[in-house]
Protein backbone atom coordinates (compact mmCIF):
# COMPACT_ATOMS: atom_id res chain seq x y z
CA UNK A 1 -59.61 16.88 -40.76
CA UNK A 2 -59.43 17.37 -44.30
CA UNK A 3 -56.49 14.44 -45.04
CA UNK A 4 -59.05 11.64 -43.00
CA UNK A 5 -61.69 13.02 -45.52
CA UNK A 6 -59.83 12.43 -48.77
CA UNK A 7 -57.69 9.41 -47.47
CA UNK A 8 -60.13 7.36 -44.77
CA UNK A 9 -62.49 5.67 -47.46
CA UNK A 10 -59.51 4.09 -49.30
CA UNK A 11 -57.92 3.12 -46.39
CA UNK A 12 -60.35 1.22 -45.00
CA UNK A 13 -61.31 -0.27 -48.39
CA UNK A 14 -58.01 -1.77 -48.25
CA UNK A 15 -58.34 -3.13 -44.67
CA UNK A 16 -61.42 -4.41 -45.44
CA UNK A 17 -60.54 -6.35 -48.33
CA UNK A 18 -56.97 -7.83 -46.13
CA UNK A 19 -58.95 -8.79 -43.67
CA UNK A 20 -61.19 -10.40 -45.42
CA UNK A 21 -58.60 -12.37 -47.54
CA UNK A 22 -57.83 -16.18 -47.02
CA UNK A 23 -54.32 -15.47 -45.95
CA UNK A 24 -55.33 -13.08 -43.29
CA UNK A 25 -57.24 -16.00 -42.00
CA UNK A 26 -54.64 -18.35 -42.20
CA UNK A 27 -51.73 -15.56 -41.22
CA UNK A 28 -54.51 -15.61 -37.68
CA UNK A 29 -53.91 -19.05 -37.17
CA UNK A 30 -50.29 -19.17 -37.33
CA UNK A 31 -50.40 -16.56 -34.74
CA UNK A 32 -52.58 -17.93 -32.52
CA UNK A 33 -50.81 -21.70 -32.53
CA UNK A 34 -47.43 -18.82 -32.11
CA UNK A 35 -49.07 -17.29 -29.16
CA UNK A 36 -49.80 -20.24 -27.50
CA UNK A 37 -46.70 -21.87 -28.12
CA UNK A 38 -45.55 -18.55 -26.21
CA UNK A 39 -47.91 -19.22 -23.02
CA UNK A 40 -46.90 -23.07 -22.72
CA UNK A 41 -43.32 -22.10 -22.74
CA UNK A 42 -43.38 -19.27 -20.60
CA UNK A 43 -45.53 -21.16 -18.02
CA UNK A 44 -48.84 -19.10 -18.57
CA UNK A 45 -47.93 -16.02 -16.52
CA UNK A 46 -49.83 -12.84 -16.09
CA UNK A 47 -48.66 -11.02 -18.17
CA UNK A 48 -49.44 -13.64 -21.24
CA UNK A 49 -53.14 -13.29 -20.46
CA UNK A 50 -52.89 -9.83 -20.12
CA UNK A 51 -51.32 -9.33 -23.37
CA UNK A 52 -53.57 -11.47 -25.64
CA UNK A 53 -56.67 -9.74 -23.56
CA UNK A 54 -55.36 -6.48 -25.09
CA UNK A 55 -54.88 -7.45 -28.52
CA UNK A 56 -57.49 -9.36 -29.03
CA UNK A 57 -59.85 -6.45 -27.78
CA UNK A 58 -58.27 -4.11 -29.73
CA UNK A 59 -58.36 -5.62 -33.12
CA UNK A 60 -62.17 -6.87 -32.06
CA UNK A 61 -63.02 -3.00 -32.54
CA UNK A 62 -61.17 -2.15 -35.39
CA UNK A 63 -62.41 -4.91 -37.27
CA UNK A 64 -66.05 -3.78 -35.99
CA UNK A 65 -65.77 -0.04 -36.74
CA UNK A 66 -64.31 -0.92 -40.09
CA UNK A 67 -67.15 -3.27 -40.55
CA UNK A 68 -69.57 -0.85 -39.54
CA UNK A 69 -67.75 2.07 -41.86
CA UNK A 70 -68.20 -0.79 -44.77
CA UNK A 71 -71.52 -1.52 -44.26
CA UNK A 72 -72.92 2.33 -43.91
CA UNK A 73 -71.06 3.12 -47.00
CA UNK A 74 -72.58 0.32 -48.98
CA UNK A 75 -76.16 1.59 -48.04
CA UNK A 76 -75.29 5.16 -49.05
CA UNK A 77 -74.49 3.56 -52.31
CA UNK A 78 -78.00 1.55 -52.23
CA UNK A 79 -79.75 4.75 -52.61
């Protein structure tokens, strides 16, 4: 528990600050036109939806916790 103590602030500084950058955005965008590109060639089958359901779920809640975890550390600092 004690290595996510000392290492889980700096990590998520990091992760907030790539995903915040204007190549992450962009990097996004190439993966989405990628991904779709995927789905017209492959017909739009099951398992297409099911994947980009999945991943776009999961990196919905990281983003969120690490916003969160951002946010809540800012207002500690506030006080």
């Amino acid at each position: 528990m004690r290595l996510i103590e000392e290492h889980f602030p700096r990590l998520s500084e990091i992760a907030v600050a790539v995903a915040g950058h204007q190549i992450a955005v962009a990097t996004v965008g190439v993966m989405t036109v990628g991904w779709t590109s995927v789905g017209i060639a492959a017909g739009f089958p099951t398992w297409w939806f099911l994947s980009a359901d999945t991943v776009g779920t999961v990196t919905t809640v990281l983003i969120l916790l690490l916003v969160q975890h951002s946010q809540s550390r800012d207002m500690q600092l506030c006080r």
